[in-house]
C-alpha atoms as a PDB file:
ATOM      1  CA  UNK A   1      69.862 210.707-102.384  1.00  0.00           C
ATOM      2  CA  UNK A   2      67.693 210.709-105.573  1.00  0.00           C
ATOM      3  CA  UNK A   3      66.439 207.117-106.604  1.00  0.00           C
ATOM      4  CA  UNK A   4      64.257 205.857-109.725  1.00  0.00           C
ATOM      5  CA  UNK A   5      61.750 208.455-109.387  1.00  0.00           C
ATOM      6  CA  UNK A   6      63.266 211.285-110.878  1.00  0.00           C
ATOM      7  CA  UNK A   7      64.208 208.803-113.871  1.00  0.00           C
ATOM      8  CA  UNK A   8      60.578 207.580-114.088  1.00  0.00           C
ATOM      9  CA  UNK A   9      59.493 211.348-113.468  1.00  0.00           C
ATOM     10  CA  UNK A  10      57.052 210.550-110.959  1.00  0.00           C
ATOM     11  CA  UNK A  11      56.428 212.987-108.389  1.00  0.00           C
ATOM     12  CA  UNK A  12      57.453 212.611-104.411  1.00  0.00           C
ATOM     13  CA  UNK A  13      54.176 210.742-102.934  1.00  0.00           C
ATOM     14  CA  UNK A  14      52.463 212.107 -99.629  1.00  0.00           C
ATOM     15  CA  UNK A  15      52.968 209.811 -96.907  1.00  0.00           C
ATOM     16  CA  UNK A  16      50.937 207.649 -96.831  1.00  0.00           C
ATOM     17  CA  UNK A  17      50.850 206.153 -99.261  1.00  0.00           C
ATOM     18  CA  UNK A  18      54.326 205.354-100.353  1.00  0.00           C
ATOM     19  CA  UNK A  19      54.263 205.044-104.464  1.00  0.00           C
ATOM     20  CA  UNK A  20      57.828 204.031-105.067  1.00  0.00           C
ATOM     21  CA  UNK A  21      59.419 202.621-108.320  1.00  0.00           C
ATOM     22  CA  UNK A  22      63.053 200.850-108.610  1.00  0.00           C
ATOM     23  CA  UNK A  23      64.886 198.365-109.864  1.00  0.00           C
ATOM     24  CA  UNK A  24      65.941 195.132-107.760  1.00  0.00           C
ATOM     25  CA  UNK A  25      69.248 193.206-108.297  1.00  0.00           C
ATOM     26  CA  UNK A  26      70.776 190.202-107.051  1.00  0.00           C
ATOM     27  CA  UNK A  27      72.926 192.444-104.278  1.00  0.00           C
ATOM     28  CA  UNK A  28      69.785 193.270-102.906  1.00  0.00           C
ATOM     29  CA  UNK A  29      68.278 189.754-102.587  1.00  0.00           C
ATOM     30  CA  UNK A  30      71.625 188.592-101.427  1.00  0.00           C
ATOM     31  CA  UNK A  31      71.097 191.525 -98.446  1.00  0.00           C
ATOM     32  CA  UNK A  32      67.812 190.104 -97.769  1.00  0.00           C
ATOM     33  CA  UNK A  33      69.058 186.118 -97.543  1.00  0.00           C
ATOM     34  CA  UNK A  34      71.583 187.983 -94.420  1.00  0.00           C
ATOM     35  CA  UNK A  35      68.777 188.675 -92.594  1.00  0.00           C
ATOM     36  CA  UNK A  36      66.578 185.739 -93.306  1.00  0.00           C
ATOM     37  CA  UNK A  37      65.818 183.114 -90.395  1.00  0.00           C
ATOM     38  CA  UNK A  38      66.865 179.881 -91.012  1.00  0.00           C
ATOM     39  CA  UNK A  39      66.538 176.568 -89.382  1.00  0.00           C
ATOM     40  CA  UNK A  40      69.174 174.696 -87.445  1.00  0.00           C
ATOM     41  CA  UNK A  41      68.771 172.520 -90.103  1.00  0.00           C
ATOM     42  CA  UNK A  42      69.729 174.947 -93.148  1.00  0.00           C
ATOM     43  CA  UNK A  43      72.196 176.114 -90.896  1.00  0.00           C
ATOM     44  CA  UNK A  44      74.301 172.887 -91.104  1.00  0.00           C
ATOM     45  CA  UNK A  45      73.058 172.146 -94.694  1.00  0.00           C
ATOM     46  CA  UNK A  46      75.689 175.465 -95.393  1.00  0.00           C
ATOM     47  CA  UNK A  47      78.559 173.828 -93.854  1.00  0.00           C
ATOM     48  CA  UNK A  48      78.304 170.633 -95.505  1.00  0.00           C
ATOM     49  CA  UNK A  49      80.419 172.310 -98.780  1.00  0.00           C
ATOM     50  CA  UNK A  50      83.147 173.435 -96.467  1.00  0.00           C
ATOM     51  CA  UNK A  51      82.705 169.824 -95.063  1.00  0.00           C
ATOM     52  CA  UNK A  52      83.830 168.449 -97.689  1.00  0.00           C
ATOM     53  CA  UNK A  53      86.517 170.740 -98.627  1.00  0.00           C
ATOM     54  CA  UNK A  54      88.386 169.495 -95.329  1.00  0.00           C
ATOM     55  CA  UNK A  55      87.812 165.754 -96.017  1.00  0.00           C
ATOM     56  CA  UNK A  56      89.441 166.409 -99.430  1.00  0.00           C
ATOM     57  CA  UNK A  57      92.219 168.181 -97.788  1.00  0.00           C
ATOM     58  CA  UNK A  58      92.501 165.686 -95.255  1.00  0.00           C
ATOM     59  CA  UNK A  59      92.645 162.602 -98.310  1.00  0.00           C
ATOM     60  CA  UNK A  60      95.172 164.416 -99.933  1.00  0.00           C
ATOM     61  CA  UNK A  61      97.516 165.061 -96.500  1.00  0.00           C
ATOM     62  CA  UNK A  62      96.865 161.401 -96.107  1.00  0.00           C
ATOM     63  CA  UNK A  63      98.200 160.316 -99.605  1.00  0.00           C
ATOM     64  CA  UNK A  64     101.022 162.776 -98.553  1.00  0.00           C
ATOM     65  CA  UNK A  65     102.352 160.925 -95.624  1.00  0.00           C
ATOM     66  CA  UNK A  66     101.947 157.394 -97.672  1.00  0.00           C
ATOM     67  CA  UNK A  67     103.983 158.981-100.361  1.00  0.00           C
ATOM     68  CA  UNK A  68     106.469 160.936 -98.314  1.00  0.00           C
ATOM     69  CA  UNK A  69     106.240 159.262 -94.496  1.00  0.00           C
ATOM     70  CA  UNK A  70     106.638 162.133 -92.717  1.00  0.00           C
ATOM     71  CA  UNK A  71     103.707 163.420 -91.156  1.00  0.00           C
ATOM     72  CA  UNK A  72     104.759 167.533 -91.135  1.00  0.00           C
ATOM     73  CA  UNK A  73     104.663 167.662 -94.744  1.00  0.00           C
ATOM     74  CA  UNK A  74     101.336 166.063 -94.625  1.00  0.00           C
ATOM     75  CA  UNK A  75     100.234 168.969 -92.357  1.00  0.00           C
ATOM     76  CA  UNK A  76     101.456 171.378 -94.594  1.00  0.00           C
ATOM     77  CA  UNK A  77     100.408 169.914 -97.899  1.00  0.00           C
ATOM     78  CA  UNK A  78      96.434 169.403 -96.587  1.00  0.00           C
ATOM     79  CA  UNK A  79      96.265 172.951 -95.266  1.00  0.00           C
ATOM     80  CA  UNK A  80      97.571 174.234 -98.519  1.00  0.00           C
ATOM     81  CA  UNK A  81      95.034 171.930-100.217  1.00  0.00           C
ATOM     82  CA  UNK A  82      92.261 173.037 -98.075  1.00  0.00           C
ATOM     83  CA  UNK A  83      92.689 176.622 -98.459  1.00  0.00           C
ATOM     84  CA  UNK A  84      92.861 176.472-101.899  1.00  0.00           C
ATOM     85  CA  UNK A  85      89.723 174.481-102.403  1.00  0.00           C
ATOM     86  CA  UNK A  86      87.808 177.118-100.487  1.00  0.00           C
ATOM     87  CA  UNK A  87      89.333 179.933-102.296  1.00  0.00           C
ATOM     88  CA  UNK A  88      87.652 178.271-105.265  1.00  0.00           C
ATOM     89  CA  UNK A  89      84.315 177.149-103.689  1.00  0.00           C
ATOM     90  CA  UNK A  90      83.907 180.881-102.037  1.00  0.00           C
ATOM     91  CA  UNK A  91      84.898 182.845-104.801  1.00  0.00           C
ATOM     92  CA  UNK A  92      84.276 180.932-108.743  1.00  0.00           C
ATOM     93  CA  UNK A  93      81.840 178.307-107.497  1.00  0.00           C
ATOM     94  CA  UNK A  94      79.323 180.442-104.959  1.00  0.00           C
ATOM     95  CA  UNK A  95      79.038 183.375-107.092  1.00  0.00           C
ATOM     96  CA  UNK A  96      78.175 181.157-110.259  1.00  0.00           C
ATOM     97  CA  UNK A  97      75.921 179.681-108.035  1.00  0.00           C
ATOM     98  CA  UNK A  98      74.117 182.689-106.486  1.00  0.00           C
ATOM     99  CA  UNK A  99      73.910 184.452-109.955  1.00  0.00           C
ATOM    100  CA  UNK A 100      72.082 181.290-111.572  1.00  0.00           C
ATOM    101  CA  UNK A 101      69.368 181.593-108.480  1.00  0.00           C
ATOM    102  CA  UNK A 102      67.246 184.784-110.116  1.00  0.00           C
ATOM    103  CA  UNK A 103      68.441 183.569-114.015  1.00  0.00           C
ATOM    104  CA  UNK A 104      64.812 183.747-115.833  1.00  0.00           C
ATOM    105  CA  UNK A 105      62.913 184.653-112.338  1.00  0.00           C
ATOM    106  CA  UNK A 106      60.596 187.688-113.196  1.00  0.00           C
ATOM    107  CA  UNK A 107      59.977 188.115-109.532  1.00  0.00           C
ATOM    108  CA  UNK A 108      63.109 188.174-108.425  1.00  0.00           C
ATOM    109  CA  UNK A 109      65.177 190.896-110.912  1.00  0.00           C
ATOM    110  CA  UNK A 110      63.795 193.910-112.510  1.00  0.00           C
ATOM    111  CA  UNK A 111      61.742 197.083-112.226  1.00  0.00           C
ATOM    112  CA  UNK A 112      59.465 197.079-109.680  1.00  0.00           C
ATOM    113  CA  UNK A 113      56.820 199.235-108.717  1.00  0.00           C
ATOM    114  CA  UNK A 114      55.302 199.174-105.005  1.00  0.00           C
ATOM    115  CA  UNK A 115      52.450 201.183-103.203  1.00  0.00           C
ATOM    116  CA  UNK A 116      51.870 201.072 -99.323  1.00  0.00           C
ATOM    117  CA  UNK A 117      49.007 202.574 -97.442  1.00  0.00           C
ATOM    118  CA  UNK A 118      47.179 201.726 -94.376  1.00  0.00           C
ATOM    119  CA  UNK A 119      45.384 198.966 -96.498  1.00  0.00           C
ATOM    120  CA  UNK A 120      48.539 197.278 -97.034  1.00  0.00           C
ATOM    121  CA  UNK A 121      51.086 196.832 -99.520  1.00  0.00           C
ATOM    122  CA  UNK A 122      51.006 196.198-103.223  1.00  0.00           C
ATOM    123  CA  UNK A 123      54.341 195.733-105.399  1.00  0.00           C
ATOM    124  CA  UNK A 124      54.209 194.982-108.755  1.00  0.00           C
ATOM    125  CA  UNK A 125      56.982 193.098-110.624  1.00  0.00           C
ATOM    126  CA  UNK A 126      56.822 192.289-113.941  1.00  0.00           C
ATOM    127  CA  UNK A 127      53.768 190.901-115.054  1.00  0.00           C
ATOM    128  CA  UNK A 128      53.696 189.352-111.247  1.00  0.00           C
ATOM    129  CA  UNK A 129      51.007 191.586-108.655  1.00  0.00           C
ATOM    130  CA  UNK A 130      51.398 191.090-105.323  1.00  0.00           C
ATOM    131  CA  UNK A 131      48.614 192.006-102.706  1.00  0.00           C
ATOM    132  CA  UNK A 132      48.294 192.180 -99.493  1.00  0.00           C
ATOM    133  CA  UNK A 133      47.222 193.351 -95.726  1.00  0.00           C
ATOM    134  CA  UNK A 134      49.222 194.609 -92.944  1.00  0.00           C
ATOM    135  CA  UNK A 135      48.159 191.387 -90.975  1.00  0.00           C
ATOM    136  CA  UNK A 136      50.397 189.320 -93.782  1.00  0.00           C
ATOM    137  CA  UNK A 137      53.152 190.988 -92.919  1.00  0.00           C
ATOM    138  CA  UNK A 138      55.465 189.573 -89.787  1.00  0.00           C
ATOM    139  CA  UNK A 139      58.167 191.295 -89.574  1.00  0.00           C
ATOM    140  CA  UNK A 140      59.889 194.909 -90.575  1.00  0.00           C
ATOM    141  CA  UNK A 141      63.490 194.306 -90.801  1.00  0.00           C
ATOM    142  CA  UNK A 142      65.775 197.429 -91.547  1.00  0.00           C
ATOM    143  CA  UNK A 143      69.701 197.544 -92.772  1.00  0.00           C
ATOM    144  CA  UNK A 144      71.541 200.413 -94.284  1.00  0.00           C
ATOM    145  CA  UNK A 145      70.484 199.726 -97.563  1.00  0.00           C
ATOM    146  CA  UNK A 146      67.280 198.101 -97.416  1.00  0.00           C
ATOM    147  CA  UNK A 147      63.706 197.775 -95.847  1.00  0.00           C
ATOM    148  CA  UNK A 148      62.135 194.586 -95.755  1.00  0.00           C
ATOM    149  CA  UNK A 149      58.769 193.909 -95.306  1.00  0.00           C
ATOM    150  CA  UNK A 150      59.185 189.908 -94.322  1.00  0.00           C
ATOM    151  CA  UNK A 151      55.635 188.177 -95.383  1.00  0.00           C
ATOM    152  CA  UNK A 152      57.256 184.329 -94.624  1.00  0.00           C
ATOM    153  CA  UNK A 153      60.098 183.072 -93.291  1.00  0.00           C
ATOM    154  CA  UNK A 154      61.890 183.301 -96.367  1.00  0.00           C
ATOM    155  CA  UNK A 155      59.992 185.429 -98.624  1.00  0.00           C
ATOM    156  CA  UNK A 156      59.569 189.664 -98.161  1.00  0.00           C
ATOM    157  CA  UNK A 157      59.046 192.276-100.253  1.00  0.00           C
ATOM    158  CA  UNK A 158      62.726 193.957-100.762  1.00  0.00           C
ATOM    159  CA  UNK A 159      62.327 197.699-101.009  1.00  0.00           C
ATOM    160  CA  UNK A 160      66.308 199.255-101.431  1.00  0.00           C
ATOM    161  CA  UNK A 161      66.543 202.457 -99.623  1.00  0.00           C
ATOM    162  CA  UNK A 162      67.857 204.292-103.085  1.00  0.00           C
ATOM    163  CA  UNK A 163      64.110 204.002-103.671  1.00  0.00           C
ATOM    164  CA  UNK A 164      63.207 206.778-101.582  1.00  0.00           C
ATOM    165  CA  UNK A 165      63.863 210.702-102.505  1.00  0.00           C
ATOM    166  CA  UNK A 166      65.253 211.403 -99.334  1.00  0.00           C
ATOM    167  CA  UNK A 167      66.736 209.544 -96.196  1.00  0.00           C
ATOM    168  CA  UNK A 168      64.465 211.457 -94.214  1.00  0.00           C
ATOM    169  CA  UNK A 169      61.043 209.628 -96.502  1.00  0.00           C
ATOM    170  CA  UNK A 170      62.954 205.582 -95.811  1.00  0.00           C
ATOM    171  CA  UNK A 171      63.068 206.444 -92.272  1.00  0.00           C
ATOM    172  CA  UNK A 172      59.069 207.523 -92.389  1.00  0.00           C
ATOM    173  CA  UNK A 173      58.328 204.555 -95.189  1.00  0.00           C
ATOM    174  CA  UNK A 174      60.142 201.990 -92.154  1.00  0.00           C
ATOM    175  CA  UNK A 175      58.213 203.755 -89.455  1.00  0.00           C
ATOM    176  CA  UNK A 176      55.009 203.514 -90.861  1.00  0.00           C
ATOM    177  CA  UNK A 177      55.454 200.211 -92.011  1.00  0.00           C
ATOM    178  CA  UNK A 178      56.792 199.112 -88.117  1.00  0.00           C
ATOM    179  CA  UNK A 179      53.111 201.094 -86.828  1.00  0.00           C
ATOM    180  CA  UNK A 180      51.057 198.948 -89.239  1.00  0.00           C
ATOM    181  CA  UNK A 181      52.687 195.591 -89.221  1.00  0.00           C
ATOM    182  CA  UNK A 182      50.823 193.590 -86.326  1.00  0.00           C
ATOM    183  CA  UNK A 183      54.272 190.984 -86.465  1.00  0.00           C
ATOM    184  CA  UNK A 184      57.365 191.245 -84.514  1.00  0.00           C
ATOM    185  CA  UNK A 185      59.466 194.597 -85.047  1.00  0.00           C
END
């Protein structure tokens, strides 16, 4: 599994510290919004689209029965409606939607370069530096495809495993990282 090194031609990095360079795209943040914590509150803010999809659907099997008078048809004619709607909504409307969340954010897309040692963990994005100890961090989340270093309950710094030279070096990088976090594992 070779990642952005051998394109930046940077040589593997003793462990510690991690010196890792890639690039971060909207698939990964959308990885990292997965695992997020969110509120009850957020929670049902998420429905509320899907919501309304059924109280359109529901209008429209009511003007269906006014117009025809037969309630089966109605059924039939609001399910229709409704499905459609969220065909829309989940696939034209939500993609639009997540795409224009990173559109002109310099921390969010782009070539990123991070460094983690027992000091901490420095990433660099952009023009944007961020710095900080092991005692920021709260939580070390792992997937398949990612490592997450969670500094807030909605924030972290994303490092994709295609970073790493090796599977063997992301399981060591998410080890280490899980040793020197003081937060929840």
């Amino acid at each position: 599994m070779e990642g952005p090194r051998a394109a930046f031609g940077t040589a593997t990095a003793r462990e510690p510290p991690f010196d890792l360079a890639f690039r971060v795209d909207s698939e990964d943040h959308r990885a990292f919004w997965r695992k997020a914590r969110r509120r009850p509150i957020e929670r049902v803010a998420a429905l509320l689209p899907v919501l309304a999809i059924l109280a359109v659907a529901a209008l429209v099997g009511l003007a269906a029965v006014l117009s025809s008078g037969t309630a089966g048809a109605a059924v039939g004619v609001a399910g229709v409606c409704a499905v459609v709607l969220y065909l829309v909504y989940r696939f034209a409307l939500l993609p639009l939607y997540e795409r224009s969340f990173f559109a002109g954010q310099p921390m969010a897309l782009g070539e990123s370069k991070l460094v983690v040692d027992n000091r901490g963990v420095a990433s660099n994005m952009g023009d944007i530096v961020l710095a900080m100890p092991w005692a920021s961090i709260v939580r070390v989340v792992e997937t398949d495809e990612h490592v997450f270093l969670i500094f807030a309950r909605l924030a972290a710094v994303i490092v994709p495993r295609r970073a790493f030279a090796s599977a063997d070096q992301a399981r060591r990088f998410a080890a280490f990282a899980r040793q020197m976090a003081p937060g929840r594992r």
